[in-house]
Protein backbone atom coordinates (compact mmCIF):
# COMPACT_ATOMS: atom_id res chain seq x y z
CA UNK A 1 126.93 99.29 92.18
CA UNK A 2 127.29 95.55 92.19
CA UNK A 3 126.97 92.93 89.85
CA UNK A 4 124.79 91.26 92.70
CA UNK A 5 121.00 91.04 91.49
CA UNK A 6 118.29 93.71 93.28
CA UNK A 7 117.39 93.27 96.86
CA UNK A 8 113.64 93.18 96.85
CA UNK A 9 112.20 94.19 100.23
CA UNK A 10 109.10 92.74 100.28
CA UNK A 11 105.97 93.21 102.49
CA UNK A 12 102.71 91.20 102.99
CA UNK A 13 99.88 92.62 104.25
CA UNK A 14 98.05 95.04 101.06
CA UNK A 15 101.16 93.49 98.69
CA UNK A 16 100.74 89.65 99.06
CA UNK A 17 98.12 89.34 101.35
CA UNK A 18 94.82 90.79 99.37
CA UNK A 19 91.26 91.33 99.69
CA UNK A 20 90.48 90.65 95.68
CA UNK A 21 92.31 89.18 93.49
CA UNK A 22 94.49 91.53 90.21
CA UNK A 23 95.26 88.17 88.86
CA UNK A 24 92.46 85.97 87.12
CA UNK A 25 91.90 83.11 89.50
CA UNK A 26 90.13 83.04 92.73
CA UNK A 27 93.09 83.86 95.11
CA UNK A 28 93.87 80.80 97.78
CA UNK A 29 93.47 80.67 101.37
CA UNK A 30 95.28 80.01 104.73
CA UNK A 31 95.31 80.97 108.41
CA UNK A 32 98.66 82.57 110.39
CA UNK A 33 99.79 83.15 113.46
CA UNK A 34 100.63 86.48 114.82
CA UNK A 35 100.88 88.63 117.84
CA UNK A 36 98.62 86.43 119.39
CA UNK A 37 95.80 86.72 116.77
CA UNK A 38 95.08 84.16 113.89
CA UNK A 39 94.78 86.49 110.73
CA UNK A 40 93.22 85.75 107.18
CA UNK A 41 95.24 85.09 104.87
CA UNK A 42 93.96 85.91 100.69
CA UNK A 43 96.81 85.40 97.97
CA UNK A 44 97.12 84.95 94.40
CA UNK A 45 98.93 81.90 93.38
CA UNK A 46 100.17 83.22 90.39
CA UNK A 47 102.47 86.03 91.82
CA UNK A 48 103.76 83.38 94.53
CA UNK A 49 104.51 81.81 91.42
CA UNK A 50 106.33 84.82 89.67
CA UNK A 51 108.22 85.79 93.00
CA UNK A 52 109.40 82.26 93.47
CA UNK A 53 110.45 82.10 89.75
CA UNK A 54 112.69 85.42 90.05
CA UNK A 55 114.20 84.22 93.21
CA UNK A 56 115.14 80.80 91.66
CA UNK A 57 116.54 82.38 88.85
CA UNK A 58 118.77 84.69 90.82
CA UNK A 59 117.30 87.71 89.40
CA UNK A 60 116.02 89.36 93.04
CA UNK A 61 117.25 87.95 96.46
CA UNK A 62 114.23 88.80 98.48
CA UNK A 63 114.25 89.91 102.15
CA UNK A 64 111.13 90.16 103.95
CA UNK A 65 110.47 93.47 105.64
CA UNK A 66 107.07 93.46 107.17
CA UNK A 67 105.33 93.06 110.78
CA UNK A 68 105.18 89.58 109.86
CA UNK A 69 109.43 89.22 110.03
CA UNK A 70 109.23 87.81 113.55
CA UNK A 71 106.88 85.00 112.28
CA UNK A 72 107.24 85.17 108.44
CA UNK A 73 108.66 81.10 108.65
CA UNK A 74 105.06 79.85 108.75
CA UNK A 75 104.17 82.61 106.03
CA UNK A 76 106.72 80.74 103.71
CA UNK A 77 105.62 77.69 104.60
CA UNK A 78 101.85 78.17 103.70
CA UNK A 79 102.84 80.27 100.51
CA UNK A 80 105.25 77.23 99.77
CA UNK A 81 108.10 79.80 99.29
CA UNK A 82 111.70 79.22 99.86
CA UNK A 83 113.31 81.05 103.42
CA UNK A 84 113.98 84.61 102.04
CA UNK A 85 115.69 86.88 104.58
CA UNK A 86 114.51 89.08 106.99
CA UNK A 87 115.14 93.07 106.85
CA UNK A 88 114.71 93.28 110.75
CA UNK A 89 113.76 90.27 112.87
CA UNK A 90 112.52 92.16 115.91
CA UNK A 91 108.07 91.77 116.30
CA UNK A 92 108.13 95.71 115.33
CA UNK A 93 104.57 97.56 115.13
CA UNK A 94 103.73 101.03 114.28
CA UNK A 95 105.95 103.90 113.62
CA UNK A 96 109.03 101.74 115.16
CA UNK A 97 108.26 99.30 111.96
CA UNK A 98 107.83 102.24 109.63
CA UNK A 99 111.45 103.42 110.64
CA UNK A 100 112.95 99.79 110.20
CA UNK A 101 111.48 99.47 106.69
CA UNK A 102 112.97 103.10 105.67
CA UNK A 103 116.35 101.96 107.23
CA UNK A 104 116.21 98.79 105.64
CA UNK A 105 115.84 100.41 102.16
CA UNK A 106 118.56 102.90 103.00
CA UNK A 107 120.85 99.93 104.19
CA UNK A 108 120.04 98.21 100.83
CA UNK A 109 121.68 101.38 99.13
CA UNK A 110 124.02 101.74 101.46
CA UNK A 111 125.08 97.92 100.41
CA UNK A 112 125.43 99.12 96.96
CA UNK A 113 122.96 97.47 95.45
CA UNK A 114 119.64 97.84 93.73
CA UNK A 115 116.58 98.30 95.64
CA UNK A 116 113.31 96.92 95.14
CA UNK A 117 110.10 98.21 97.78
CA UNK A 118 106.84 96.77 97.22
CA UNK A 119 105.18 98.05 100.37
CA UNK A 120 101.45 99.43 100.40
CA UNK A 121 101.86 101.94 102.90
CA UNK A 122 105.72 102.95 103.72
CA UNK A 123 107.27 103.17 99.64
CA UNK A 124 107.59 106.95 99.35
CA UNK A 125 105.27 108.47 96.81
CA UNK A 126 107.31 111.38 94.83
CA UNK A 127 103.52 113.43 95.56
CA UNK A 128 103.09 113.18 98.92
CA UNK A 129 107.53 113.08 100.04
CA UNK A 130 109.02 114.12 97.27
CA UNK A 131 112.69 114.79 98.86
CA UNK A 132 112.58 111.03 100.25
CA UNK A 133 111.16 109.53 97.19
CA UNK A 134 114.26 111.05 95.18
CA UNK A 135 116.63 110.04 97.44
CA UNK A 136 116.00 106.67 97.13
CA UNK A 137 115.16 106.31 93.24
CA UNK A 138 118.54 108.60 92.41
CA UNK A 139 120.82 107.07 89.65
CA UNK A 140 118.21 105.10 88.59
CA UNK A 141 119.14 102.47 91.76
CA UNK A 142 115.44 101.61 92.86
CA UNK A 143 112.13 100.85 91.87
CA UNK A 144 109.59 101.78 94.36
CA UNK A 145 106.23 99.86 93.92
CA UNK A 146 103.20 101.46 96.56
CA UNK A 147 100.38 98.77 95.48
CA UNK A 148 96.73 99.41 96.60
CA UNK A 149 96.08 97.18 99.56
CA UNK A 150 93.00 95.80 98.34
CA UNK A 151 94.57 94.30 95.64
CA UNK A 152 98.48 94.38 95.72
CA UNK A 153 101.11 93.26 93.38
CA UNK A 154 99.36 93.07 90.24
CA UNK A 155 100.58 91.40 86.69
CA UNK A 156 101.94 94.86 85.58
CA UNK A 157 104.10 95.30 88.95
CA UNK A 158 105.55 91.95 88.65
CA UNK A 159 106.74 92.81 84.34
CA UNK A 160 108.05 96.20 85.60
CA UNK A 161 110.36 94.47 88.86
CA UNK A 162 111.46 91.44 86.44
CA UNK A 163 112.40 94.09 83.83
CA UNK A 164 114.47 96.35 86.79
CA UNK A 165 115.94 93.06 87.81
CA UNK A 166 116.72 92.12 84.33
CA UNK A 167 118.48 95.71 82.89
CA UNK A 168 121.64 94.82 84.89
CA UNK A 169 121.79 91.57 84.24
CA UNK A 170 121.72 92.31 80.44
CA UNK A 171 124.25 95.21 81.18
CA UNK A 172 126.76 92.76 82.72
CA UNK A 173 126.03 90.27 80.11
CA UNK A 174 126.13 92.87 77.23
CA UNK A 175 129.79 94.23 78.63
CA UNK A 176 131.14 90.61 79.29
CA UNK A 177 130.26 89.40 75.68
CA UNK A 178 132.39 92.97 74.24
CA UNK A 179 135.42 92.37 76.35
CA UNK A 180 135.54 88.57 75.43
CA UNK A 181 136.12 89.85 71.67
């Protein structure tokens, strides 16, 4: 592993982009742009405000990895998030998406790093693919978040990622501060 923070592969639709709010505000609203269509858009300004916040501090460097990645620029700009990478940049749909998102994870690993999924359809439940699911959470490396669409990311999901971003952090800082002595 690397002393590089988590890459957090992040999707919208059921994870960002909600039908009710977890949080406890009314969530905001916007329009996009995609494949033609103008879409909805419901999300809760306080985990923009916790994903922006983890990014900032280094802690995560997030890559979208979504349907949106063709078109996620106007995403950031009405979320008022920073320009995250992309996991693919292709306008992917279906199962062709579903197979960049797994290969994107894998790459992550691959990379040596962490891995963090939020994704309400494609994160491997250890239930329902329980080979895959261990795969990718061996060694402790990742922490797979499956959120339910109506809702996604909730308060809970966002303490649990900032602590998995966190435990290497205070690893690294915990053996720097012994071999300084």
């Amino acid at each position: 592993m690397t002393d590089l923070p988590p890459v957090w592969l992040l999707d919208v639709d059921g994870v960002i982009n909600i039908r009710v709010s977890p949080w406890h505000s009314a969530p905001y609203n916007g329009r996009a742009y995609d494949n033609g269509r103008e879409w909805k858009m419901r999300w809760a300004p306080q985990l923009i405000a916790r994903i922006r916040d983890l990014h900032k501090a280094g802690l995560v460097e997030v890559r979208w990895c979504t349907t949106w990645c063709s078109n996620v620029d106007q995403l950031e700009r009405l979320f008022k998030l920073p320009q995250f990478g992309r996991a693919f940049t292709e306008d992917l749909r279906g199962f062709a998406c579903s197979e960049a998102k797994l290969a994107a994870a894998r790459a992550v690993l691959a990379e040596g790093r962490r891995l963090i999924w939020t994704d309400d359809v494609e994160v491997p439940l250890p239930n329902q693919e329980p080979a895959l699911h261990a795969e990718l959470t061996a060694g402790g490396r990742a922490l797979l978040i499956r959120p339910d669409e109506r809702g996604g990311l909730r308060p809970e999901h966002m303490d649990e990622i900032e602590a998995f971003a966190r435990a290497e952090v205070d690893t690294v800082a915990a053996s720097t501060e012994g071999s300084a002595a």
